[in-house]
Protein backbone atom coordinates (compact mmCIF):
# COMPACT_ATOMS: atom_id res chain seq x y z
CA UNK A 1 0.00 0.00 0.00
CA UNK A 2 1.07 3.75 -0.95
CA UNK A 3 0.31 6.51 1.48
CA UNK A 4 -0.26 9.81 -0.94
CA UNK A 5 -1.30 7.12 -3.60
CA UNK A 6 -5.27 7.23 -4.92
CA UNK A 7 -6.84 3.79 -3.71
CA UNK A 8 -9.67 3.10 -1.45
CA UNK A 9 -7.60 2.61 1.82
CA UNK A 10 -8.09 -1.03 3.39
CA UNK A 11 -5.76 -1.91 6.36
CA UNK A 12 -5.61 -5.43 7.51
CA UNK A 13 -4.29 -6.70 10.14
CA UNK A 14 -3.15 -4.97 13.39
CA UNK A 15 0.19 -3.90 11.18
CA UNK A 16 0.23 -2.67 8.23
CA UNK A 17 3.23 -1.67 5.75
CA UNK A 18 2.99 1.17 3.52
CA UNK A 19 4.97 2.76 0.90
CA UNK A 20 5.68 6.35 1.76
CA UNK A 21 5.72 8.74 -1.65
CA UNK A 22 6.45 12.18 -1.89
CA UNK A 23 8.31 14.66 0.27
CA UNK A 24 5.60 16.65 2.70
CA UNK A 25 6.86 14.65 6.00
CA UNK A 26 11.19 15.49 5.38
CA UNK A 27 13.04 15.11 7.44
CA UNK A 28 11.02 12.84 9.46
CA UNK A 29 10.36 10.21 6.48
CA UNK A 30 11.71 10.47 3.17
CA UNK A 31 10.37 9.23 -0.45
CA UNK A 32 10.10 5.79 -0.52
CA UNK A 33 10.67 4.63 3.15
CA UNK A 34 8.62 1.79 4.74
CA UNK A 35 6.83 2.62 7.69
CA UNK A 36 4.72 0.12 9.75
CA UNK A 37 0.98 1.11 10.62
CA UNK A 38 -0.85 0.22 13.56
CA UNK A 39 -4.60 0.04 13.56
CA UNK A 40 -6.07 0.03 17.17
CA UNK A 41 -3.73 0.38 19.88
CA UNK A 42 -3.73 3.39 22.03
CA UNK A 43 -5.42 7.26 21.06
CA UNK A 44 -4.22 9.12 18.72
CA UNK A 45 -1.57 12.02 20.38
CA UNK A 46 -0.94 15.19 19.24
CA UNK A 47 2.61 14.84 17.34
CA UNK A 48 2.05 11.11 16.37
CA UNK A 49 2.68 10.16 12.74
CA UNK A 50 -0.48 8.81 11.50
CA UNK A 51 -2.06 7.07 8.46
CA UNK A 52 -4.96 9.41 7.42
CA UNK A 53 -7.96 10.18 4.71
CA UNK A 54 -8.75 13.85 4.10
CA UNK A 55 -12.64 14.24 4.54
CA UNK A 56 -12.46 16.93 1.32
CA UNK A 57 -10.43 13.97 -0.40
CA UNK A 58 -11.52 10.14 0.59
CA UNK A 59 -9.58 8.82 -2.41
CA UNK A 60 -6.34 10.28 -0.91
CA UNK A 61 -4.30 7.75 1.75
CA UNK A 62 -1.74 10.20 3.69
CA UNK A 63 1.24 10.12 6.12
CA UNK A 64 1.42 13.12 8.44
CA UNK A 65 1.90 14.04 11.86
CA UNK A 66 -1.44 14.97 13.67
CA UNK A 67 -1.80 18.61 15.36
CA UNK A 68 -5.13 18.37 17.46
CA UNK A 69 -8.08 17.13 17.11
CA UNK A 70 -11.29 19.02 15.55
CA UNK A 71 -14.56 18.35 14.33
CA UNK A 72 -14.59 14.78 15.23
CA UNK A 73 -10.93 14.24 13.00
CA UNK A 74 -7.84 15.29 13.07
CA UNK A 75 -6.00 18.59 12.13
CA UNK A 76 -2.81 17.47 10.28
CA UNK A 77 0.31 18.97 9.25
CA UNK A 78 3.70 17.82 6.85
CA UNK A 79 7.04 18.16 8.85
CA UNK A 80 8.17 19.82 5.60
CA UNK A 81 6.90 23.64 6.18
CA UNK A 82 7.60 23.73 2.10
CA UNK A 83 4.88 21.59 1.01
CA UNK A 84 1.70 22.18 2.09
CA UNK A 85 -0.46 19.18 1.22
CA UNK A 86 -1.97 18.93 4.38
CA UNK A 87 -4.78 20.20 6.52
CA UNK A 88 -3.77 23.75 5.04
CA UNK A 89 -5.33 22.90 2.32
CA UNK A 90 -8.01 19.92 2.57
CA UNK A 91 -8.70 20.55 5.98
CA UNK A 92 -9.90 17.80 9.29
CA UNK A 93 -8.58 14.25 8.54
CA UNK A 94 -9.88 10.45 9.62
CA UNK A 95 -6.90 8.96 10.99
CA UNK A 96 -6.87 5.07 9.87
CA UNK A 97 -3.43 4.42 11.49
CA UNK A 98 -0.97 5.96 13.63
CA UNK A 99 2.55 4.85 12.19
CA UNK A 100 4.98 2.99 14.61
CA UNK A 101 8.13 2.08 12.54
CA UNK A 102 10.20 2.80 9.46
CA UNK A 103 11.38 -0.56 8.61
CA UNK A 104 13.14 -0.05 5.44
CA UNK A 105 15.64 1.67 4.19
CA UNK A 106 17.30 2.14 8.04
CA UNK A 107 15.28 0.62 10.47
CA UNK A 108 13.84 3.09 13.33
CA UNK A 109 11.11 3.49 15.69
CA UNK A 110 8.45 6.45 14.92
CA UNK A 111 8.11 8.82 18.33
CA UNK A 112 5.60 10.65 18.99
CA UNK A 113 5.50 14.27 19.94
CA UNK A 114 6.42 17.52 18.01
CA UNK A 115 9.36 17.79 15.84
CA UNK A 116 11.50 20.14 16.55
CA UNK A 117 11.16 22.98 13.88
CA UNK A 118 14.25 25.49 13.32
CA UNK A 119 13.84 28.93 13.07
C-alpha cells in the first residue's frame, strides 16, 4: 500500500506496511521509506505520525503528523513547512493508522510528539 497514492484505503491486520511517496513529511520520512501502521492500539496524540484520509479527499491515503483534534478528526500537518499538502489545504482528517516504525531503508522506531522545527 502507498500513502499519498489514490486507492480506497483497506488496512488489515493490526500492522500494516505502507509505501511512503512524496516529500511533505522530510526530514522525518523520506520518499520511498517503509513505515509500519498500527490500527487500534492506544489514542491518537498530538505529534504522532499517523495514516490518514482527508474528509475533502476520501480517495487520498496520507502520512502526516497529527496537530489536534477538531470536528470529530484530526487537524494534520507535513514536517516539511515547504509543502503544504496537508490540513492547510483539505482541511480535518480520519486517521486510519498511527505509524509505529520505518522498517526499510534504516530501520527506526516512529516517536511521537512535536518535531523540533528550526527557526
Amino acid at each position: 500500500m502507498r500513502a499519498n497514492e489514490h486507492t480506497r484505503p483497506v488496512l488489515r491486520g493490526p500492522l500494516t506496511p505502507v509505501l511512503v511517496t512524496g516529500p511533505s513529511m522530510v526530514p522525518t520520512l523520506r520518499h520511498g521509506d517503509a513505515v509500519l501502521v498500527r490500527v487500534g492500539g492506544r489514542p491518537v496524540r498530538p505529534g504522532d505520525v499517523v495514516l490518514a484520509v482527508f474528509r475533502s479527499r476520501p480517495d487520498l491515503l496520507v502520512v502526516k503528523r497529527a496537530v489536534r483534534p477538531e470536528d470529530g478528526g484530526w487537524w494534520l500537518r507535513g514536517d516539511n513547512d515547504l509543502v503544504t499538502d496537508d490540513s492547510r489545504a483539505y482541511g480535518v482528517a480520519d486517521v486510519r493508522g498511527r505509524v509505529v516504525a520505518r522498517y526499510w531503508p534504516l530501520p527506526r522506531r516512529i516517536r511521537g510528539g512535536t518535531r523540533q522545527r528550526r527557526i
